[in-house]
Protein backbone atom coordinates (compact mmCIF):
# COMPACT_ATOMS: atom_id res chain seq x y z
CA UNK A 1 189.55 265.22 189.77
CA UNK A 2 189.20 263.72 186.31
CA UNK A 3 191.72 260.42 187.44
CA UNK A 4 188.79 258.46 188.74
CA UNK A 5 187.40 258.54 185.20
CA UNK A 6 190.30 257.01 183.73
CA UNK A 7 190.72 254.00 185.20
CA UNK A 8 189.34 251.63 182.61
CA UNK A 9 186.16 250.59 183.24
CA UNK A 10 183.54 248.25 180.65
CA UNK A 11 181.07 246.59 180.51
CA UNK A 12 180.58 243.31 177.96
CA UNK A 13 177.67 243.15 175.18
CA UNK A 14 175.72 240.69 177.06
CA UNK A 15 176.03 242.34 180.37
CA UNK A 16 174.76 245.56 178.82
CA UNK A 17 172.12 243.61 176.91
CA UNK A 18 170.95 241.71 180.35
CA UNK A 19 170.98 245.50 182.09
CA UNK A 20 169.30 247.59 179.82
CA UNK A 21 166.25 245.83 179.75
CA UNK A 22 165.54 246.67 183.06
CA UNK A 23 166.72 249.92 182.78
CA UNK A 24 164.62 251.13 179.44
CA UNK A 25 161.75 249.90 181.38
CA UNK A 26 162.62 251.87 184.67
CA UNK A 27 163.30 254.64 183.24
CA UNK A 28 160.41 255.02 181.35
CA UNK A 29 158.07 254.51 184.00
CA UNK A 30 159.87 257.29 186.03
CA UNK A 31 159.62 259.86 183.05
CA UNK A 32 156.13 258.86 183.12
CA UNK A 33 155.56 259.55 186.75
CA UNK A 34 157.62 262.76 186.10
CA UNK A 35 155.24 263.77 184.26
CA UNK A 36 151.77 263.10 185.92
CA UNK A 37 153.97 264.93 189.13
CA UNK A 38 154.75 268.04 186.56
CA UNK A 39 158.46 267.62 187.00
CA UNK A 40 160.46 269.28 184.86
CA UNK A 41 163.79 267.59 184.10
CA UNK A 42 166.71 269.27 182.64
CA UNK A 43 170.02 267.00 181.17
CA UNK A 44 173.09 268.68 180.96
CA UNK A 45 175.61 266.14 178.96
CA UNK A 46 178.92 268.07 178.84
CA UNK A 47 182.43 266.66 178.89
CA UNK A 48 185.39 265.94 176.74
CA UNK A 49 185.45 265.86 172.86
CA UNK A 50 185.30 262.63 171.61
CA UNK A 51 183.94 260.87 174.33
CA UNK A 52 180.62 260.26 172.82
CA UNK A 53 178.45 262.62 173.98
CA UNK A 54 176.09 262.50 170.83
CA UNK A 55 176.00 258.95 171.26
CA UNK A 56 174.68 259.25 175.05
CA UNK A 57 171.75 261.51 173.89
CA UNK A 58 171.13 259.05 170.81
CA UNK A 59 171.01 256.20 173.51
CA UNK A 60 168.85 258.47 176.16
CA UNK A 61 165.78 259.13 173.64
CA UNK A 62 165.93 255.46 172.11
CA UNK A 63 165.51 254.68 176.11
CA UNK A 64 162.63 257.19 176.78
CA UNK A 65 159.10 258.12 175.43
CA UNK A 66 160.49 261.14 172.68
CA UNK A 67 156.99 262.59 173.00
CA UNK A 68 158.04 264.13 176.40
CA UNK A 69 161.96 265.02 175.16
CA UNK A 70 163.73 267.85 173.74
CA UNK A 71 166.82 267.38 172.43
CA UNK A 72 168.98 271.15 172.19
CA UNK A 73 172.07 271.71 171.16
CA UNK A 74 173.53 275.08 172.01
CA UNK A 75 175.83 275.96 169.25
CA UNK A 76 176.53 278.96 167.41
CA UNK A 77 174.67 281.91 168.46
CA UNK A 78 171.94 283.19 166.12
CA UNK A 79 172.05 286.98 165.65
CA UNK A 80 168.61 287.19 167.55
CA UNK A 81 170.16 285.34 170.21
CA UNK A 82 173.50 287.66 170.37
CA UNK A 83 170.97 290.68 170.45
CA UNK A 84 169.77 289.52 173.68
CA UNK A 85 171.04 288.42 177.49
CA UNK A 86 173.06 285.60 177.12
CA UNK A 87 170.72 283.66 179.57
CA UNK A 88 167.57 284.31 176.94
CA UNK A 89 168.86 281.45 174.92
CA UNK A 90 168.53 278.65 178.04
CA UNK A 91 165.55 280.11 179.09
CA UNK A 92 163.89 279.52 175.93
CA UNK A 93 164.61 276.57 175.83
CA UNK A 94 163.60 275.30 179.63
CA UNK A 95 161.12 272.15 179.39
CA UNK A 96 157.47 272.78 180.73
CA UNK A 97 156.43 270.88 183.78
CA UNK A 98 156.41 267.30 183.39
CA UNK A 99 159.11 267.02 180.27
CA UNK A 100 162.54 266.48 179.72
CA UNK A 101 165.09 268.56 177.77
CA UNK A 102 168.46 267.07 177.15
CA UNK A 103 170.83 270.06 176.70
CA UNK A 104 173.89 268.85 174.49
CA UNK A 105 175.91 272.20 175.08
CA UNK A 106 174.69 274.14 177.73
CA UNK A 107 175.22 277.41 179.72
CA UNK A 108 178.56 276.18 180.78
CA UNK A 109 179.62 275.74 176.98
CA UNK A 110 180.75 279.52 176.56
CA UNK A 111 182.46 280.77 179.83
CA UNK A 112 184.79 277.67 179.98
CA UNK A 113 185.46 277.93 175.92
CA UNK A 114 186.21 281.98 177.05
CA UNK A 115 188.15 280.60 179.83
CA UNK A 116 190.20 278.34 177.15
CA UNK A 117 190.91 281.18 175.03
CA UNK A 118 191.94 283.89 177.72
CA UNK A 119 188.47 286.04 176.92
CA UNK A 120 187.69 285.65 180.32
CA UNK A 121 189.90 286.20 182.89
CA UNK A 122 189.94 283.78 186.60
CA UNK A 123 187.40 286.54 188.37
CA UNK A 124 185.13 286.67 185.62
CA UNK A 125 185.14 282.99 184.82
CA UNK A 126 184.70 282.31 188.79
CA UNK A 127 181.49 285.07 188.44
CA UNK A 128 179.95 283.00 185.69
CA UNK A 129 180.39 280.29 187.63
CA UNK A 130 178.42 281.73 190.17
CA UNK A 131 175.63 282.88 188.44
CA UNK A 132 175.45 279.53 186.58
CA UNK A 133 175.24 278.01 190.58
CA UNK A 134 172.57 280.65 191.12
CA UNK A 135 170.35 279.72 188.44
CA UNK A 136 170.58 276.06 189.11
CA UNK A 137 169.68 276.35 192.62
CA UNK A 138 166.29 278.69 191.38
CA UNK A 139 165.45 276.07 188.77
CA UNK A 140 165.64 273.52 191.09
CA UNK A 141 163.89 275.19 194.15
CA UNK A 142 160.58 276.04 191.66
CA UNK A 143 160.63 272.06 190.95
CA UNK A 144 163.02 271.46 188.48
CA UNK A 145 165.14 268.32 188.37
CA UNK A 146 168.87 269.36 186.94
CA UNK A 147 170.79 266.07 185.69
CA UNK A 148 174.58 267.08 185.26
CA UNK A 149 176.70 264.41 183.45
CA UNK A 150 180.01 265.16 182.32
CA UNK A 151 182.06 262.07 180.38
CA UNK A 152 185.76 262.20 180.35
CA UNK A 153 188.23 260.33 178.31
CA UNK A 154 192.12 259.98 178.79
CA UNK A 155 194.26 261.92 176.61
CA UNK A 156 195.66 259.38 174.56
CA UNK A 157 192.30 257.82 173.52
CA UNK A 158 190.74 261.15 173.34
CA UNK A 159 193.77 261.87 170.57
CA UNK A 160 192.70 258.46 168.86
CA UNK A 161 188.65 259.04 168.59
CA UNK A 162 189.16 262.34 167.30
CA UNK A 163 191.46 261.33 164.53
CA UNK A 164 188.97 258.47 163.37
CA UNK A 165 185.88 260.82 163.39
CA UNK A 166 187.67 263.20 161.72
CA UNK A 167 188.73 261.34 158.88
CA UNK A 168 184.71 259.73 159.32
CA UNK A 169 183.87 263.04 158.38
CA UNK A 170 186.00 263.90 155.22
CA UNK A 171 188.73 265.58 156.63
CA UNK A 172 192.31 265.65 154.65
CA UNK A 173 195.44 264.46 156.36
CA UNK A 174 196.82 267.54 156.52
CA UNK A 175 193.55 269.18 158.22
CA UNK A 176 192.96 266.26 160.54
CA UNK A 177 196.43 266.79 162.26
CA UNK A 178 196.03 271.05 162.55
CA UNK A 179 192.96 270.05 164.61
CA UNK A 180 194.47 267.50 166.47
CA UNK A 181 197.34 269.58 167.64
CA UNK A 182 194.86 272.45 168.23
CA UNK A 183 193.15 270.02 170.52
CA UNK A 184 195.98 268.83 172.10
CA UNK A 185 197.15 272.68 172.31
CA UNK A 186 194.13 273.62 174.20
CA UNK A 187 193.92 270.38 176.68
CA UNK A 188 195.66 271.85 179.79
CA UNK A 189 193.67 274.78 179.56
CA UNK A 190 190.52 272.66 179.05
CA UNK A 191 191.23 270.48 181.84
CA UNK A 192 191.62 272.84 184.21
CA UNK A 193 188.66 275.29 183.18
CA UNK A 194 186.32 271.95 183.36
CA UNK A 195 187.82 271.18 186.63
CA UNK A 196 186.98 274.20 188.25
CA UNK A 197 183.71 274.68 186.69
CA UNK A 198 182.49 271.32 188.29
CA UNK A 199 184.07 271.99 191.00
CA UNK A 200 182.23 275.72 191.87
CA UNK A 201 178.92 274.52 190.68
CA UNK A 202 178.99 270.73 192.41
CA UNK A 203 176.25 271.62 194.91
CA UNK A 204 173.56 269.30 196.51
CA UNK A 205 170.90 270.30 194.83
CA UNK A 206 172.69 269.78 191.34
CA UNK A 207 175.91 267.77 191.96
CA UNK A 208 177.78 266.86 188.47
CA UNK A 209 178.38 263.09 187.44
CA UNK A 210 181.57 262.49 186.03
CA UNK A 211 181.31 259.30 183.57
CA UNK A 212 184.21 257.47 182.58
CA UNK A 213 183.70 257.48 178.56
CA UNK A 214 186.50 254.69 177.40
CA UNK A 215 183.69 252.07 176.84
CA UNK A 216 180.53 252.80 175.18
CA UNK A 217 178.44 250.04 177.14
CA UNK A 218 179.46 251.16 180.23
CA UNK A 219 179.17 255.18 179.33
CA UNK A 220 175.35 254.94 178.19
CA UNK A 221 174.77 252.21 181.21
CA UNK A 222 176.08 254.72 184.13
CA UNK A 223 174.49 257.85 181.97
CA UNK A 224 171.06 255.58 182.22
CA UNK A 225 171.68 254.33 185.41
CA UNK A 226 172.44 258.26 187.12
CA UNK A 227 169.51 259.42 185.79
CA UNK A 228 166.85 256.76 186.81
CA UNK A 229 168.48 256.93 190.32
CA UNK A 230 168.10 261.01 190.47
CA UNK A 231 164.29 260.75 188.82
CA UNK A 232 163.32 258.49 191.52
CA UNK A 233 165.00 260.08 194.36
CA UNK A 234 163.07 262.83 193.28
CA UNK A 235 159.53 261.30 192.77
CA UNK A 236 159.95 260.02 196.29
CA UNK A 237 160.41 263.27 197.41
CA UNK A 238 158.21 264.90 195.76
CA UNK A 239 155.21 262.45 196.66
CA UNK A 240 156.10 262.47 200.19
CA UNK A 241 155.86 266.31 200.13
CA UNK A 242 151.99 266.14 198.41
CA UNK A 243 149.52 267.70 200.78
CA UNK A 244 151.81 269.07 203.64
CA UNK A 245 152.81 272.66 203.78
CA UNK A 246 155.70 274.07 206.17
CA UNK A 247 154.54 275.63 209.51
CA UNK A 248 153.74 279.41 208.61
CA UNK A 249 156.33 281.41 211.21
CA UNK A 250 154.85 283.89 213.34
CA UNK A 251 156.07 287.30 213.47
CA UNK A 252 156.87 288.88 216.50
CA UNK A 253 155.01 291.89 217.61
CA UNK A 254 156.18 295.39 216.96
CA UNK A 255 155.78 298.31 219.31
CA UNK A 256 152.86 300.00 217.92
CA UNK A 257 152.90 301.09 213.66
CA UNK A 258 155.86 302.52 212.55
CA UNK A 259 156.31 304.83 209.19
CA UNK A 260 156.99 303.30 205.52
CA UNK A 261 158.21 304.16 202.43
CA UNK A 262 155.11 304.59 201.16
CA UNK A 263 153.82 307.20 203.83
CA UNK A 264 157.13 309.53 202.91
CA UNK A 265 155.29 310.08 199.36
CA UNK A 266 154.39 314.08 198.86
CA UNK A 267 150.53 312.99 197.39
CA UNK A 268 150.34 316.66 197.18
CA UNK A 269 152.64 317.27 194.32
CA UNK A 270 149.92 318.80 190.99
CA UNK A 271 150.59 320.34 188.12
CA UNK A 272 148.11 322.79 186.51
CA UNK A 273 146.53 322.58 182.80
CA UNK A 274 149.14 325.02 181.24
CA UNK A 275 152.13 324.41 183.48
CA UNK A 276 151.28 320.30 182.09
CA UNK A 277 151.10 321.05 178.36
CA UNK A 278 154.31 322.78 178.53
CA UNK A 279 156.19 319.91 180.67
CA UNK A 280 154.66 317.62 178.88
CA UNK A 281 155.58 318.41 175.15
CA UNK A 282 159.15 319.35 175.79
CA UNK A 283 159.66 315.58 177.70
CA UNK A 284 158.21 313.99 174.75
CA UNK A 285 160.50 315.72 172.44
CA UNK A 286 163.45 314.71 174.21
CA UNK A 287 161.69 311.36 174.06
CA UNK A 288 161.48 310.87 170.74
CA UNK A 289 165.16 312.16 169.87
CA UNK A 290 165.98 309.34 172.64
CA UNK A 291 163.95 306.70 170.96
CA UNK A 292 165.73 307.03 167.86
CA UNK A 293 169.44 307.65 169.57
CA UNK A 294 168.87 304.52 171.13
CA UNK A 295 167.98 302.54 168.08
CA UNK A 296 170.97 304.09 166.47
CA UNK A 297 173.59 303.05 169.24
CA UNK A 298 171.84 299.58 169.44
CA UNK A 299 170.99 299.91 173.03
CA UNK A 300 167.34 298.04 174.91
CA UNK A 301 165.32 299.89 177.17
CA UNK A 302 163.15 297.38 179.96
CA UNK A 303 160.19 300.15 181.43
CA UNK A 304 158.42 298.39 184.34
CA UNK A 305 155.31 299.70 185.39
CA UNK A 306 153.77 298.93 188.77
CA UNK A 307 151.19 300.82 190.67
CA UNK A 308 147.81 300.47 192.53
CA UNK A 309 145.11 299.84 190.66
CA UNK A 310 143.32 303.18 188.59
CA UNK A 311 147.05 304.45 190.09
CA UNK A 312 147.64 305.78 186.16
CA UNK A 313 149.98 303.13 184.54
CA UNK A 314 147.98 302.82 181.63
CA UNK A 315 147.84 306.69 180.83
CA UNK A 316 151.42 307.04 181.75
CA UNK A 317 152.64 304.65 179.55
CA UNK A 318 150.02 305.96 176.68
CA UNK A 319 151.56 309.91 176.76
CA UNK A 320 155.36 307.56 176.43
CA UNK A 321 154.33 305.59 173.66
CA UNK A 322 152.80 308.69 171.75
CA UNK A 323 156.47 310.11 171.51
CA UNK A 324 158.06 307.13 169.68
CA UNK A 325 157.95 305.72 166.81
CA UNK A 326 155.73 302.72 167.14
CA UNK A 327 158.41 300.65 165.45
CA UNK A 328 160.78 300.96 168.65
CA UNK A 329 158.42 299.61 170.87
CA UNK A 330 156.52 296.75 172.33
CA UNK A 331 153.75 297.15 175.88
CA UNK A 332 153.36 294.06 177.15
CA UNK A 333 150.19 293.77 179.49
CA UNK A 334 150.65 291.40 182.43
CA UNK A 335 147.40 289.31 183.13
CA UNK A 336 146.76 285.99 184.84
CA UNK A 337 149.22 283.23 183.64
CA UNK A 338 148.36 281.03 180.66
CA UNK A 339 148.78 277.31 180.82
CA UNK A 340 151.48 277.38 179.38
CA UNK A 341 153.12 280.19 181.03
CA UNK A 342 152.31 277.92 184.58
CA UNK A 343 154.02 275.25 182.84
CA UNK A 344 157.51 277.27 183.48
CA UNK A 345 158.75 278.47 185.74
CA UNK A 346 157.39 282.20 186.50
CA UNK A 347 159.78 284.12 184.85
CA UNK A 348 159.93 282.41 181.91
CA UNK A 349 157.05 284.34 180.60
CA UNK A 350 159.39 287.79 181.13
CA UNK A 351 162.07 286.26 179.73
CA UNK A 352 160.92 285.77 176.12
CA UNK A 353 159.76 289.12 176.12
CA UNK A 354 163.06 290.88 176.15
CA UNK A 355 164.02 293.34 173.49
CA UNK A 356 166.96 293.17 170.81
CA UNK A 357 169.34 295.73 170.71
CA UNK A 358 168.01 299.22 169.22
CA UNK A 359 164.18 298.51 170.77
CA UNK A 360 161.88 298.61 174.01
CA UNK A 361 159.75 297.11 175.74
CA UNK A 362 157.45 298.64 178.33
CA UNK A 363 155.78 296.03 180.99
CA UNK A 364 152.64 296.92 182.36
CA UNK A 365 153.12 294.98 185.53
CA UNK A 366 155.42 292.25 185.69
CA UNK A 367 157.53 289.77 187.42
CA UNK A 368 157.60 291.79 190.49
CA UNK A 369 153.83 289.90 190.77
CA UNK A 370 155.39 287.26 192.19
CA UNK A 371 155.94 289.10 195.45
CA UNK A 372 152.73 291.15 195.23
CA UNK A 373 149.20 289.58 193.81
CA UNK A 374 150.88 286.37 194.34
CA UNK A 375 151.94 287.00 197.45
CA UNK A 376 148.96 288.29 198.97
CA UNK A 377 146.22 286.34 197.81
CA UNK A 378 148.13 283.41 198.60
CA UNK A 379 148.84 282.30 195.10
CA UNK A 380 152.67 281.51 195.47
CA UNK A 381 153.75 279.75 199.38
CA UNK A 382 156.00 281.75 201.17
CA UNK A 383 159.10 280.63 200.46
CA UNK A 384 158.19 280.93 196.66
CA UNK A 385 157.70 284.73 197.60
CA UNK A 386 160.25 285.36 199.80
CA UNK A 387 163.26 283.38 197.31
CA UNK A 388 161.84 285.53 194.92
CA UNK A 389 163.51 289.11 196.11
CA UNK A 390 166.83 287.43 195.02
CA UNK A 391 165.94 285.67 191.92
CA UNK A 392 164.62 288.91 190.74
CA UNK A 393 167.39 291.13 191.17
CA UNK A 394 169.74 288.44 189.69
CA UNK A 395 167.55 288.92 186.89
CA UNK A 396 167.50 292.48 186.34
CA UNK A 397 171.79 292.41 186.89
CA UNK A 398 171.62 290.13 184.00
CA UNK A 399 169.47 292.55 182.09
CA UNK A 400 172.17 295.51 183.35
CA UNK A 401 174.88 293.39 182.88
CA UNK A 402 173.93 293.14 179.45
CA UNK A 403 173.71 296.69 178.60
CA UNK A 404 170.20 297.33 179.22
CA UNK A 405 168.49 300.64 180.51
CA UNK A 406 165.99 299.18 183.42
CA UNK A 407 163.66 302.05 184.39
CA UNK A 408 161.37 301.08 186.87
CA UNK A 409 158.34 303.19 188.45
CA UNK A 410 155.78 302.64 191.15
CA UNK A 411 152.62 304.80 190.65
CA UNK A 412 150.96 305.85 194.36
CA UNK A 413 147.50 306.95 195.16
CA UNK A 414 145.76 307.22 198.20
CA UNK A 415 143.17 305.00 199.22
CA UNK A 416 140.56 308.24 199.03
CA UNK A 417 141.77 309.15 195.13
CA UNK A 418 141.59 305.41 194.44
CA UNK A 419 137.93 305.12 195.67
CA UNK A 420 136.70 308.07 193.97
CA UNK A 421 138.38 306.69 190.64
CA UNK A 422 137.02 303.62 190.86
CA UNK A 423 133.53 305.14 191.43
CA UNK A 424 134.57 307.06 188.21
CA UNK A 425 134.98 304.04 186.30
CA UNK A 426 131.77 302.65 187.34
CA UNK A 427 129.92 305.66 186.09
CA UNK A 428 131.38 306.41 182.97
CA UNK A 429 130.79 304.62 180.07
CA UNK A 430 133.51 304.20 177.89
CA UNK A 431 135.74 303.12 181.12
CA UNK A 432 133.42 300.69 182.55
CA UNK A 433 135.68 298.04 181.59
CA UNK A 434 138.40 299.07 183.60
CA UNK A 435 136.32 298.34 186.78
CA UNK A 436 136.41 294.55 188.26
CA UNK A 437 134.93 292.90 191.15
CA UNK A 438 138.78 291.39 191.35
CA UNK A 439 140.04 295.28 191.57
CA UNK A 440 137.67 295.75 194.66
CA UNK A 441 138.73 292.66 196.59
CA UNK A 442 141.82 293.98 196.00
CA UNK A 443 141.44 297.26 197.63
CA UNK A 444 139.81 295.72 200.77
CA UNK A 445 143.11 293.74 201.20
CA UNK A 446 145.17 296.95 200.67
CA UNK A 447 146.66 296.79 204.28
CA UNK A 448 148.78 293.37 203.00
CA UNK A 449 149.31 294.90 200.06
CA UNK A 450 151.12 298.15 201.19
CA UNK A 451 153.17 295.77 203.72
CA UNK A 452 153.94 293.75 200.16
CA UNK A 453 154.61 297.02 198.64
CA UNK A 454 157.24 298.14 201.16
CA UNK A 455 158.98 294.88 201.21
CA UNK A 456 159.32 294.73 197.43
CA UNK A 457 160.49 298.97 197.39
CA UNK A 458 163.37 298.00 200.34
CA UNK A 459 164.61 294.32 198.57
CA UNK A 460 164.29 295.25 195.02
CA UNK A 461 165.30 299.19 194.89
CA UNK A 462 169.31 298.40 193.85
CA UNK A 463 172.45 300.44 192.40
CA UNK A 464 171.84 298.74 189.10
CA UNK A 465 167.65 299.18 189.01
CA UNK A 466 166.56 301.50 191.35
CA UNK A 467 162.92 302.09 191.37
CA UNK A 468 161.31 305.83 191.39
CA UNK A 469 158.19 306.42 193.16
CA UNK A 470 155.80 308.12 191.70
CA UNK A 471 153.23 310.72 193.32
CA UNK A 472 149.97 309.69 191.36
CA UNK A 473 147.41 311.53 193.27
CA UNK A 474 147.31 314.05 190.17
CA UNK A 475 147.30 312.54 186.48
CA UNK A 476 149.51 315.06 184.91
CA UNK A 477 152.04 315.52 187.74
CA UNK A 478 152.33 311.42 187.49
CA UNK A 479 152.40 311.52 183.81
CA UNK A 480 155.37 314.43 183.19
CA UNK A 481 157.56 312.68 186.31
CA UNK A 482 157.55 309.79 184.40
CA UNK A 483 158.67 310.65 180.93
CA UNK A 484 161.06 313.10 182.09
CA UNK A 485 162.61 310.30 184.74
CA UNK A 486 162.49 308.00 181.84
CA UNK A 487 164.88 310.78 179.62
CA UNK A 488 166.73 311.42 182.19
CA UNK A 489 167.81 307.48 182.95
CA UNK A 490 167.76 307.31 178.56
CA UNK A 491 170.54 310.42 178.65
CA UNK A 492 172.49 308.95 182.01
CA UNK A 493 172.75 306.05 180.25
CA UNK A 494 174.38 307.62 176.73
CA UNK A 495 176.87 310.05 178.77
């Protein structure tokens, strides 16, 4: 793969000179028009060491407005940054709609360098891979323009660069040469982990750019060059798309209604006043033992909390939170997305959120709006919605994967119980504000909303993060399920 890249091409000083004129000025109209189209673009320089890469990115902001770039370089991990998914780093650091982040390092850095050393073996390198592919393909599907340029260099120069920036930097004889031979060590392995990585994640939506490095003119002119073509491309598309929406697909008719999930809820299930209190302290005991267990071990806990509206997510999570220690915790209430937050793409928001190790956080609604408010009221098209199921559970695996406990509940009322607690809230004080004219529109659209509801329940309900449905007709019954399920998953989880 990496022959065509040594082959020995160059280009002279006063060809580059007569070039990059034209090219600086290109390019910075595109990023321009990039960003008055909200297109977020993401650089990926990756490649061989020594071939210049830092030179590239030096070369790339000289070329473009630096108001609009971030420059990140994905080194060593920060403690904060070990205590979290692995992804939590990148997503961090994505660019906001209509800027560019140049990402010297990137998440392909560590599973080839794990490769390399034999800390990941050829099934869990090709998994990475694939999850990598995955994320790409999401990025790029919300909007997201993924530039991936990888410059290669022939052994033998490779060998020669090194030793002169080595020495650049300070290095003894003695030390120069160890690290040459470790290079030199490693370079098969290298090689062939960088092959295949391209290789598995060379798709069309995010093909990789392989960029002969010998000769610095011709290096930054192709780097340039790439990118201009692929921010065009793009811009063309994406201004030929403006104003036209895909045909909406008509479903064909079913024979008559048939049962959901939904209708298989026991609404009936009550607890009385005594029969409560008891449940109810012994389940926060266990809690808070499990709170503090947790912290111990170093383990997260994700709660997501999803419901009708007056369904009781609020006073659930309240009667949790009272058996911790408010130090372990952090409830994070969903509302409408910032400017900022719209700026990202829609999980970003989620994302930043997570825990470290040892603590919790408890979501009072969530991502899973994507394919419910969003969906319904029109707010994301549908094949925003419907890519969502997947992008989701990748998500949560990552958050499994990672050693989290995911505990997620969906709090059910009938339409009749919701009515007379809305008429509740409208006559009592002190809970006025929990009453909107948005929470009424709602329930008049509750019909898409329990089709939503059911979709989400049969695409989202996995082995990893199953979700536990919750009969909400009666507060305390609601209340005690859902601390004791939430034990239960905390002691599952600790063996």
């Amino acid at each position: 793969m990496f022959e065509v890249a040594e082959v020995g091409r160059s280009v002279d000083d006063d060809t580059f000179e007569a070039l990059e004129e034209d090219l600086r000025t290109r390019l910075l109209d595109a990023q321009f028009r990039a960003r008055d189209a909200r297109v977020p673009v993401i650089v990926i320089v990756a490649g061989t060491e020594g071939a210049g890469r830092g030179r590239v990115v030096d070369r790339l902001t000289e070329w473009l407005d630096t108001r609009g770039v971030d420059v990140r370089a994905f080194w060593d991990e920060t403690d904060e940054e070990r205590n979290r998914p692995r992804w939590w780093r990148f997503w961090r650091a994505l660019p906001p709609r209509g800027s560019v982040a140049v990402f010297f390092g990137s998440w392909y850095t560590r599973p080839v360098l794990d490769r390399v050393a034999e800390r990941l073996d050829a099934a869990g390198f090709d998994a990475a891979l694939r999850r990598i592919e995955f994320v790409e393909r999401m990025l790029v599907e919300d909007g997201a323009l993924v530039v991936k340029l990888w410059f290669h260099l022939a052994t033998t120069l490779q060998r020669n660069r090194l030793k002169a920036d080595l020495k650049a930097r300070g290095y003894k004889r003695k030390a120069v040469e160890k690290r040459l031979d470790e290079v030199e060590e490693a370079l098969p392995r290298l090689r062939s982990a960088g092959e295949r990585a391209i290789r598995l994640t060379d798709s069309g939506h995010s093909p990789w750019h392989v960029i002969e490095a010998s000769d610095g003119n011709y290096r930054d002119l192709r780097a340039g060059q790439i990118l201009l073509e692929l921010l065009e491309r793009r811009l063309a598309e994406t201004e030929s798309r403006v104003g036209s929406e895909p045909p909406e697909l008509v479903r064909p008719p079913m024979p008559g209604p048939q049962p959901t999930l939904l209708e298989h809820i026991d609404l009936r299930q009550s607890l009385d006043r005594d029969g409560y209190r008891e449940r109810l302290r012994k389940a926060q005991d266990r809690l808070y033992r499990l709170a503090w267990a947790f912290h111990r071990k170093q383990r997260h806990v994700v709660g997501v909390f999803e419901g009708w509206d007056a369904a009781g997510k609020g006073g659930a999570i309240r009667r949790l939170t009272r058996a911790m220690d408010a130090r372990l915790y952090r409830t994070i209430s969903v509302r409408a997305p910032t400017d900022e937050e719209l700026a990202h793409h829609y999980l970003w928001r989620f994302w930043r959120h997570l825990p470290m190790r040892g603590y919790m956080v408890l979501y009072d609604r969530s991502w899973y709006g994507r394919v419910l408010v969003e969906r319904v009221e029109g707010f994301a098209s549908r094949h925003e919605w419907q890519r969502a199921y997947l992008e989701i559970n990748d998500f949560e695996e990552q958050l499994v994967d990672h050693g989290t406990v995911l505990v997620k509940f969906w709090l059910h009322v009938s339409p009749e119980e919701q009515l007379e607690r809305f008429r509740s809230r409208e006559a009592t004080p002190w809970k006025m504000y929990k009453i909107t004219d948005e929470d009424w529109r709602n329930r008049e659209q509750r019909p898409a909303y329990e089709e939503a509801v059911n979709e989400m329940l049969a695409r989202t309900s996995t082995e990893f993060a199953p979700w536990t449905l919750v009969a909400a007709d009666d507060k305390r019954h609601a209340r005690v399920q859902v601390i004791e399920t939430f034990c239960d998953r905390l002691e599952e989880s600790l063996g």
